[in-house]
Protein backbone atom coordinates (compact mmCIF):
# COMPACT_ATOMS: atom_id res chain seq x y z
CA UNK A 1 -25.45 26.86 29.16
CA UNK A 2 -23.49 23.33 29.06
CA UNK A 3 -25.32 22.81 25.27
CA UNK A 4 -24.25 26.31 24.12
CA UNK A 5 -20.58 25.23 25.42
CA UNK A 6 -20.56 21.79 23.75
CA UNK A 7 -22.20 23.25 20.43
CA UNK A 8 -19.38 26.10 20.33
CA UNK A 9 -16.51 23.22 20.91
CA UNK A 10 -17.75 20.72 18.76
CA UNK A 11 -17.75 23.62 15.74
CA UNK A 12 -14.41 24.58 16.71
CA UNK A 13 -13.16 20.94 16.54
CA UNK A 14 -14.73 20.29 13.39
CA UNK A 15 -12.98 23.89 12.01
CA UNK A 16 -10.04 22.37 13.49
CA UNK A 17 -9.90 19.46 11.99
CA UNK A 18 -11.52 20.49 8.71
CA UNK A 19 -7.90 20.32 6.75
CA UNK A 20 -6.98 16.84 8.19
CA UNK A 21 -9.78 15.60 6.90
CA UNK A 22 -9.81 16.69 3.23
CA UNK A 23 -5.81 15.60 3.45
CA UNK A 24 -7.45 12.04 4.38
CA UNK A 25 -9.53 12.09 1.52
CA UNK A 26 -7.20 13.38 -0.99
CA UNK A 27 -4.88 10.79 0.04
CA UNK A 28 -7.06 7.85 -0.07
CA UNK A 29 -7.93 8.89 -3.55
CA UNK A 30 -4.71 9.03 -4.24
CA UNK A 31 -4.29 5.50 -3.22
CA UNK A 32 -7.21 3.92 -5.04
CA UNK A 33 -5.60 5.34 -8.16
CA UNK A 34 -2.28 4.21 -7.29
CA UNK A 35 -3.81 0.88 -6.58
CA UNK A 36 -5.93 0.21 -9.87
CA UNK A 37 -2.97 1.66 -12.16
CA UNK A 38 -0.84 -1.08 -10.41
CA UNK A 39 -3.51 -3.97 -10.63
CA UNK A 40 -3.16 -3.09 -14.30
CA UNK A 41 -0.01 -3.54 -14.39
CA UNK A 42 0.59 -6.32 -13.27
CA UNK A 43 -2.33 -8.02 -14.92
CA UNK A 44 -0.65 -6.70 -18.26
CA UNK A 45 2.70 -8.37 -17.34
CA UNK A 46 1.12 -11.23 -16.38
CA UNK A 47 -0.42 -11.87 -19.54
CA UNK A 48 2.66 -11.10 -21.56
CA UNK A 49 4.37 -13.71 -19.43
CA UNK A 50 1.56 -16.54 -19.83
CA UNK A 51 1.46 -15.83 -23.37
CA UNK A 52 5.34 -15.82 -24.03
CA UNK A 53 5.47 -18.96 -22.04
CA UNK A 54 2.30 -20.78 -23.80
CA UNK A 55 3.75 -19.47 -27.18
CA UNK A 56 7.47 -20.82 -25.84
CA UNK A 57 5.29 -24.29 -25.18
CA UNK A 58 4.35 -24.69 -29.21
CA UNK A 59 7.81 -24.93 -30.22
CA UNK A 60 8.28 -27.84 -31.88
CA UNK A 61 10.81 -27.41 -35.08
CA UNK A 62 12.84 -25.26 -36.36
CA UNK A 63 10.13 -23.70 -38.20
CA UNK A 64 8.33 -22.82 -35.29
CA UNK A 65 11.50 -21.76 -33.02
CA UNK A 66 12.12 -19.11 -36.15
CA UNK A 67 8.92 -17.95 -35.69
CA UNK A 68 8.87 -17.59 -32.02
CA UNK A 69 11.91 -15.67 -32.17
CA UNK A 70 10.82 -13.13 -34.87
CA UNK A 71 7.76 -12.51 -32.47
CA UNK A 72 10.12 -11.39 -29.75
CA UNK A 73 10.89 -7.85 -31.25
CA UNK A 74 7.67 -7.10 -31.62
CA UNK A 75 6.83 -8.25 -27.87
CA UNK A 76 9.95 -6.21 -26.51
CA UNK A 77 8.72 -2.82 -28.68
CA UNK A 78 5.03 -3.53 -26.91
CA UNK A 79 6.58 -3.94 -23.86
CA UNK A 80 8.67 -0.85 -23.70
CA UNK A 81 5.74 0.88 -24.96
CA UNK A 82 3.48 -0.45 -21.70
CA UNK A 83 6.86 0.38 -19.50
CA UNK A 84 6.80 3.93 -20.31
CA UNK A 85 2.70 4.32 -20.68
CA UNK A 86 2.89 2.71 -17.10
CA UNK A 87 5.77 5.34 -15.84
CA UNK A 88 3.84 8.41 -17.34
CA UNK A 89 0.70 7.24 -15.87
CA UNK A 90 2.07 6.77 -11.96
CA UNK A 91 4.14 10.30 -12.59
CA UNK A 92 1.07 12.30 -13.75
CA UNK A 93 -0.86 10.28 -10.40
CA UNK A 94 1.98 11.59 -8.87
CA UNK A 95 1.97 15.24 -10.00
CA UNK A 96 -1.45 15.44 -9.49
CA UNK A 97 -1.66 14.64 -5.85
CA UNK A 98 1.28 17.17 -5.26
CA UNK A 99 -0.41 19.98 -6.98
CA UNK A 100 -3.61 19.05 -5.05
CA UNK A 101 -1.68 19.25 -1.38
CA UNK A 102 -0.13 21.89 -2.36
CA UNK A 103 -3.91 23.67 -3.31
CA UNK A 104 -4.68 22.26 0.33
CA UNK A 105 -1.97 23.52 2.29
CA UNK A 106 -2.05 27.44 0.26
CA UNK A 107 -5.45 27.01 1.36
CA UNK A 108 -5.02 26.51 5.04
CA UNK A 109 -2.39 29.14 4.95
CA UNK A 110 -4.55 31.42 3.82
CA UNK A 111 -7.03 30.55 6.21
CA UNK A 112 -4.74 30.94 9.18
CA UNK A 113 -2.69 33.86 8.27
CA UNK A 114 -4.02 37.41 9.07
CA UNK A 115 -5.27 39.60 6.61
C-alpha cells in the first residue's frame, strides 16, 4: 500500500517538475556558450592589445613610428570586424535561447491546457 503511494507521488513529482528541469538545462547551455564566446573575446582583445603594445615597444625612428602608424588602420578595420562578428555571435546565442524557451513554455502549455 505505502510503496504503491510513494511510487504514484514520486511519478507525479517528477511530471511536475519535468519542465523545470529541461529550463535548467537549456539555461546552463545557454551559459556555457555565453561563457566560451566571451573567453574568446577577450583572449582576442587581449592579443590585439599585447601586440599593439609590443609593436608600440619597436619604435625607434621615424621610420619605424611611420610604419607603426600605417599599421593602425588596418588594426582598427580588424577590430571593428571582431566587434561586430562578436555582437552577431552573442545576439544569435541570444535568439536562440529565446526561441528555445519559448518551444519550452508552448510546450508546457500545451501540456496543461485541456483539449
Amino acid at each position: 500500500m505505502y510503496t504503491e503511494m510513494f511510487k504514484s507521488f514520486s511519478e507525479q513529482t517528477e511530471k511536475s517538475l519535468a519542465p523545470y528541469v529541461k529550463f535548467n538545462k537549456l539555461f546552463t547551455k545557454n551559459v556555457e556558450e555565453l561563457t566560451e564566446l566571451q573567453l574568446a573575446a577577450v583572449r582576442a582583445y587581449s592579443d590585439l592589445g599585447l601586440s599593439q603594445l609590443k609593436a608600440i615597444s619597436e619604435i625607434k625612428d621615424l621610420q619605424s613610428l611611420t610604419s607603426f602608424q600605417s599599421q593602425q588602420l588596418e588594426n582598427l578595420t580588424n577590430l571593428s570586424k571582431q566587434l561586430v562578428d562578436d555582437s552577431n555571435k552573442f545576439s544569435a546565442l541570444a535568439q536562440g535561447f529565446k526561441t528555445e524557451v519559448e518551444e519550452l513554455v508552448a510546450e508546457n502549455v500545451k501540456q496543461v491546457t485541456p483539449a
